[in-house]
N, C-alpha and C. Protein backbone atom coordinates (compact mmCIF):
# COMPACT_ATOMS: atom_id res chain seq x y z
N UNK A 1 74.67 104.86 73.50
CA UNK A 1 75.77 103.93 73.50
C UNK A 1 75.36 102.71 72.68
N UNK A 2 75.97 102.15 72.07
CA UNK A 2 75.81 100.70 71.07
C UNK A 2 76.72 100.15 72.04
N UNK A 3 76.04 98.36 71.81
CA UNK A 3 76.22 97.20 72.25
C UNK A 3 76.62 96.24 71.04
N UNK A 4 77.55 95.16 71.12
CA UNK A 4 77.88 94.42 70.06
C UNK A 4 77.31 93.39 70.45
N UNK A 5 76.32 92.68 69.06
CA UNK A 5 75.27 91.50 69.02
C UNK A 5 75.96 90.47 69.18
N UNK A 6 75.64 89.10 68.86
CA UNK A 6 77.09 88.12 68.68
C UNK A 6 77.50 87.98 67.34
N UNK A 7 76.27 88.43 66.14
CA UNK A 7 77.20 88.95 64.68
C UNK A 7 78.25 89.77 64.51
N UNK A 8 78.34 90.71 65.57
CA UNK A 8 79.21 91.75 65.30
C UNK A 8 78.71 93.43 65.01
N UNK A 9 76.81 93.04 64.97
CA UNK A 9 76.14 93.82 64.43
C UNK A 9 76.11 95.08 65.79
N UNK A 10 75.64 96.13 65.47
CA UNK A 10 76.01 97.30 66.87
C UNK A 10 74.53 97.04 66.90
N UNK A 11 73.53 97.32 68.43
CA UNK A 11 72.54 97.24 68.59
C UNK A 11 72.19 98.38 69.77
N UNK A 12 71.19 99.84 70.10
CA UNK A 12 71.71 100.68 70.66
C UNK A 12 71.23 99.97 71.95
N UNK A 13 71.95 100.24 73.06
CA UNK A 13 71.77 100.39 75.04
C UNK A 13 71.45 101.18 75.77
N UNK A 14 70.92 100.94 76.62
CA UNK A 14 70.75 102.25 77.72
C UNK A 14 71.41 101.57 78.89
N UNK A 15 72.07 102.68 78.93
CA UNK A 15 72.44 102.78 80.42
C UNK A 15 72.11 103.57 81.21
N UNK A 16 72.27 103.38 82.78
CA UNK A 16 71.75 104.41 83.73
C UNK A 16 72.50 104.49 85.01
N UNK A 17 73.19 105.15 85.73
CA UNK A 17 73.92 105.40 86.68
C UNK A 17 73.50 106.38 87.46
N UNK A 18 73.78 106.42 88.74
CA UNK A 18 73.32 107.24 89.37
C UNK A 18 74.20 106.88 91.25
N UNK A 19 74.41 107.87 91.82
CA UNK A 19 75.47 107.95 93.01
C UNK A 19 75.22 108.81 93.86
N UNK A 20 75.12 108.50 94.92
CA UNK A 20 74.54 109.83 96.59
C UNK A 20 75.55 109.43 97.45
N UNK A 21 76.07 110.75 98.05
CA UNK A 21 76.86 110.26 99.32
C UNK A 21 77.07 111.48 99.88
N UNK A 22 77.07 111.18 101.19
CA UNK A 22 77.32 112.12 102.23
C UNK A 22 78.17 111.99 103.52
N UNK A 23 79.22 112.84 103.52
CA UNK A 23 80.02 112.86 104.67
C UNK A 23 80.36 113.64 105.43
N UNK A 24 80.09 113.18 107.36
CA UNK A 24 80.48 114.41 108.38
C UNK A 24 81.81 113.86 109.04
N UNK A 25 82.19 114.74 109.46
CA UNK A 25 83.33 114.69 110.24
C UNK A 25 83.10 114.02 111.35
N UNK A 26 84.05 113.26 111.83
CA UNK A 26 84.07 112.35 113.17
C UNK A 26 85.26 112.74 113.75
N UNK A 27 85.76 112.33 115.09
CA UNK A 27 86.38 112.26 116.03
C UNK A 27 87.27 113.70 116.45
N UNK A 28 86.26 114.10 116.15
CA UNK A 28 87.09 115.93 116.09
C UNK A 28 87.71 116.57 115.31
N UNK A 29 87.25 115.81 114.04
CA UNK A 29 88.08 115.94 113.06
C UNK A 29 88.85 115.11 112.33
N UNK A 30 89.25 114.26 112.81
CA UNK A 30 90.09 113.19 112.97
C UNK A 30 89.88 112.57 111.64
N UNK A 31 88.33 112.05 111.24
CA UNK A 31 87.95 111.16 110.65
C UNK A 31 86.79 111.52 109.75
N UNK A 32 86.52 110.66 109.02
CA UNK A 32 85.10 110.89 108.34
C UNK A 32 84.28 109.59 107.87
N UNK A 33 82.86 110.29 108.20
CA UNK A 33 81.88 109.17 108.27
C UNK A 33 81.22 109.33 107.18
N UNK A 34 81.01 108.47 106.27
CA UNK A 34 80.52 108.66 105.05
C UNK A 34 79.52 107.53 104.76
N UNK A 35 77.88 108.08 104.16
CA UNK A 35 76.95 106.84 103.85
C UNK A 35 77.10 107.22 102.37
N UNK A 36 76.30 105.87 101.54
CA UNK A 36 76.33 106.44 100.25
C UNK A 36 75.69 104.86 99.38
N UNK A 37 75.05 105.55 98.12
CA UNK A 37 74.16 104.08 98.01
C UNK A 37 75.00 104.53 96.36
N UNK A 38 74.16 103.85 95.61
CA UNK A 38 74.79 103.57 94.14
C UNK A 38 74.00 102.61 93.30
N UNK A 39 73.09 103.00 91.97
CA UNK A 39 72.69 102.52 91.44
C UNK A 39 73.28 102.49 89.98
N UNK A 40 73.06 101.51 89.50
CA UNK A 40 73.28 100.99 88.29
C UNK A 40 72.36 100.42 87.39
N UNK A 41 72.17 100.65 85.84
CA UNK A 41 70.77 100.22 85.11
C UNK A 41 71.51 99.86 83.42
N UNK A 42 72.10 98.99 83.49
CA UNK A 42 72.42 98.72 81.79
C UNK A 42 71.72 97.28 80.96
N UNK A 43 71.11 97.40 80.38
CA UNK A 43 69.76 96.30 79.73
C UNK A 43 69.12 95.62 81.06
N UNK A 44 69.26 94.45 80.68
CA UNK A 44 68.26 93.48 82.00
C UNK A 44 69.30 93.23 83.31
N UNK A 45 70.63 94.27 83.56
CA UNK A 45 71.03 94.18 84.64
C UNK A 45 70.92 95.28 85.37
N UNK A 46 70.76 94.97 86.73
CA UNK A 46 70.16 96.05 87.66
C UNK A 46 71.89 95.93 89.00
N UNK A 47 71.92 96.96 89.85
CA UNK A 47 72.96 96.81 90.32
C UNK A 47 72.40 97.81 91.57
N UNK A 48 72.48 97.39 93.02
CA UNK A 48 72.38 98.35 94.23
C UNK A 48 72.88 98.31 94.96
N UNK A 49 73.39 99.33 95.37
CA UNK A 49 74.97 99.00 96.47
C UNK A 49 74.08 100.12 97.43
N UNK A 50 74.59 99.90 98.61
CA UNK A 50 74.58 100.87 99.63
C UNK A 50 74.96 100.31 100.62
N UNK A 51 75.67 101.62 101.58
CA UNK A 51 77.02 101.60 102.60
C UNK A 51 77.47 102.54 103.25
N UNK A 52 78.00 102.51 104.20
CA UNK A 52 78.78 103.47 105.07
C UNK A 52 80.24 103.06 105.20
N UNK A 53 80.91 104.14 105.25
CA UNK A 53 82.46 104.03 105.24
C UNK A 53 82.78 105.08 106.59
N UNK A 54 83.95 104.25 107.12
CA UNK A 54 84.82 104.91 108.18
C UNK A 54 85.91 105.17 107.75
N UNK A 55 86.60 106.47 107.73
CA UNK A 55 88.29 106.85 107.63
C UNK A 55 88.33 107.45 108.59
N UNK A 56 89.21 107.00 109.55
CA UNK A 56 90.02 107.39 110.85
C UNK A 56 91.74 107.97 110.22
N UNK A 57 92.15 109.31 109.82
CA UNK A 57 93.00 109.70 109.48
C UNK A 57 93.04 109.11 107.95
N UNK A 58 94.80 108.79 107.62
CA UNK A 58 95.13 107.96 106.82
C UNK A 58 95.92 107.14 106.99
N UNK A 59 95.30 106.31 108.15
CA UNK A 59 95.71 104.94 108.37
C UNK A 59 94.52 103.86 109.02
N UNK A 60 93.22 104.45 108.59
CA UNK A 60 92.60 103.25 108.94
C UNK A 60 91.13 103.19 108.07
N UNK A 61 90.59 102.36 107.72
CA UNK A 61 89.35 102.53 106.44
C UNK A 61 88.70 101.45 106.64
N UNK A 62 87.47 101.56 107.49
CA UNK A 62 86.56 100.32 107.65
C UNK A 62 85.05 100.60 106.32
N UNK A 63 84.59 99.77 105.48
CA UNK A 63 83.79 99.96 104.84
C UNK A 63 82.76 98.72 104.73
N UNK A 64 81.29 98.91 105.50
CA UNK A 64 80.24 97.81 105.51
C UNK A 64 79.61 98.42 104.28
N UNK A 65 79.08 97.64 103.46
CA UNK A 65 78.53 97.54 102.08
C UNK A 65 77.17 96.39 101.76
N UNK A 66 76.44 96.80 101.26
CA UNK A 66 75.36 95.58 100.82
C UNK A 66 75.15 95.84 99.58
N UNK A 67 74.76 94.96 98.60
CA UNK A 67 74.39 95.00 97.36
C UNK A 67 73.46 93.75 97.17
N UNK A 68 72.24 94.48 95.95
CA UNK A 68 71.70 93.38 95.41
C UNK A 68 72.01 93.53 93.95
N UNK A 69 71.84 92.43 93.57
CA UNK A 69 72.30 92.33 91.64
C UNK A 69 71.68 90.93 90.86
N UNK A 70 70.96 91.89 89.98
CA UNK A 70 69.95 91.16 89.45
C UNK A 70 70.35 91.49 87.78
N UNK A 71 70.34 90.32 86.68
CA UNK A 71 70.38 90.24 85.29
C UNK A 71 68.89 89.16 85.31
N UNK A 72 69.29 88.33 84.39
CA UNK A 72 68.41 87.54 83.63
C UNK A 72 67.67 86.60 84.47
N UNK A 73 68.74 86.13 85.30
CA UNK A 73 68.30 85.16 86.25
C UNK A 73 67.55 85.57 87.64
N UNK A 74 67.75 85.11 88.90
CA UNK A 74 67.62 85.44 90.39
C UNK A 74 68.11 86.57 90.65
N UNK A 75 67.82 87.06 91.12
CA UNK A 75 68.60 88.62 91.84
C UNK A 75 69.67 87.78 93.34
N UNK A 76 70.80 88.36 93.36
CA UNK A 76 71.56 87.68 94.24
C UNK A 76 72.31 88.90 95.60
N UNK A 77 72.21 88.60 96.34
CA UNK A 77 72.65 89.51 97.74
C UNK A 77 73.75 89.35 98.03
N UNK A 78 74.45 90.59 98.63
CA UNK A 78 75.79 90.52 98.55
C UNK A 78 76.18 91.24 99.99
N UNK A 79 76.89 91.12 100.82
CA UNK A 79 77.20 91.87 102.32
C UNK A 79 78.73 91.74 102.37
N UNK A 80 79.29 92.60 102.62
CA UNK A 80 80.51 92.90 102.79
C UNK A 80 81.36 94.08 104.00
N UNK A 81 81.93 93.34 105.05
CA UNK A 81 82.73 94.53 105.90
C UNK A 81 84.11 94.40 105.35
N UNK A 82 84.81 95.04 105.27
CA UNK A 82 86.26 95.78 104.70
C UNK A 82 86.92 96.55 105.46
N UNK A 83 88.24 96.16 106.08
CA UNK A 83 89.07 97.03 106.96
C UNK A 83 90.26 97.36 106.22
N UNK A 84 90.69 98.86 106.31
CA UNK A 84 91.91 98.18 105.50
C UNK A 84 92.86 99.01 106.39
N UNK A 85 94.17 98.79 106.77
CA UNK A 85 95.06 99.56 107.78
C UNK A 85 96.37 99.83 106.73
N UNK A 86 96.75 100.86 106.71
CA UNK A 86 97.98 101.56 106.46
C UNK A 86 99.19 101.68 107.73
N UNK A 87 100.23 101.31 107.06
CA UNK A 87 101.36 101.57 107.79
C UNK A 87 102.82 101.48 107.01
């Protein structure tokens, strides 16, 4: 993949991606429990997520999440719960 310099000049990148997840059935069926992490690698930025998700049918989606994310500077931490309800 090429990257554009601030001349305009193309300069080549690497990138790197990469994704795991796994899900069992909950509540008799009902639902599904899903963990799952997630990496990311494009120049001096780094990206790590990992999390578990709840779907109770299709009307309910709880998702706890953490991430760290690091470029040039500090690496910075990130925590997140997420509900989301359908109706």
């Amino acid at each position: 993949e090429a990257a554009t310099r601030p001349g305009g000049a193309f300069a080549p990148a690497v990138r790197l991606g990469a994704q795991l997840g796994y899900g069992v059935p909950i509540l008799d069926g009902a639902g599904l429990f899903t963990s799952y992490g997630d990496y990311r690698l494009s120049g001096d930025d780094q990206r790590c997520r990992v999390g578990s998700r709840w779907e109770v049918g299709r009307q309910f989606t709880l998702n706890l999440e953490g991430e760290r994310h690091q470029d040039a500077g500090p690496a910075e931490y990130r925590v997140s719960l997420t509900a989301e309800l359908y109706f």
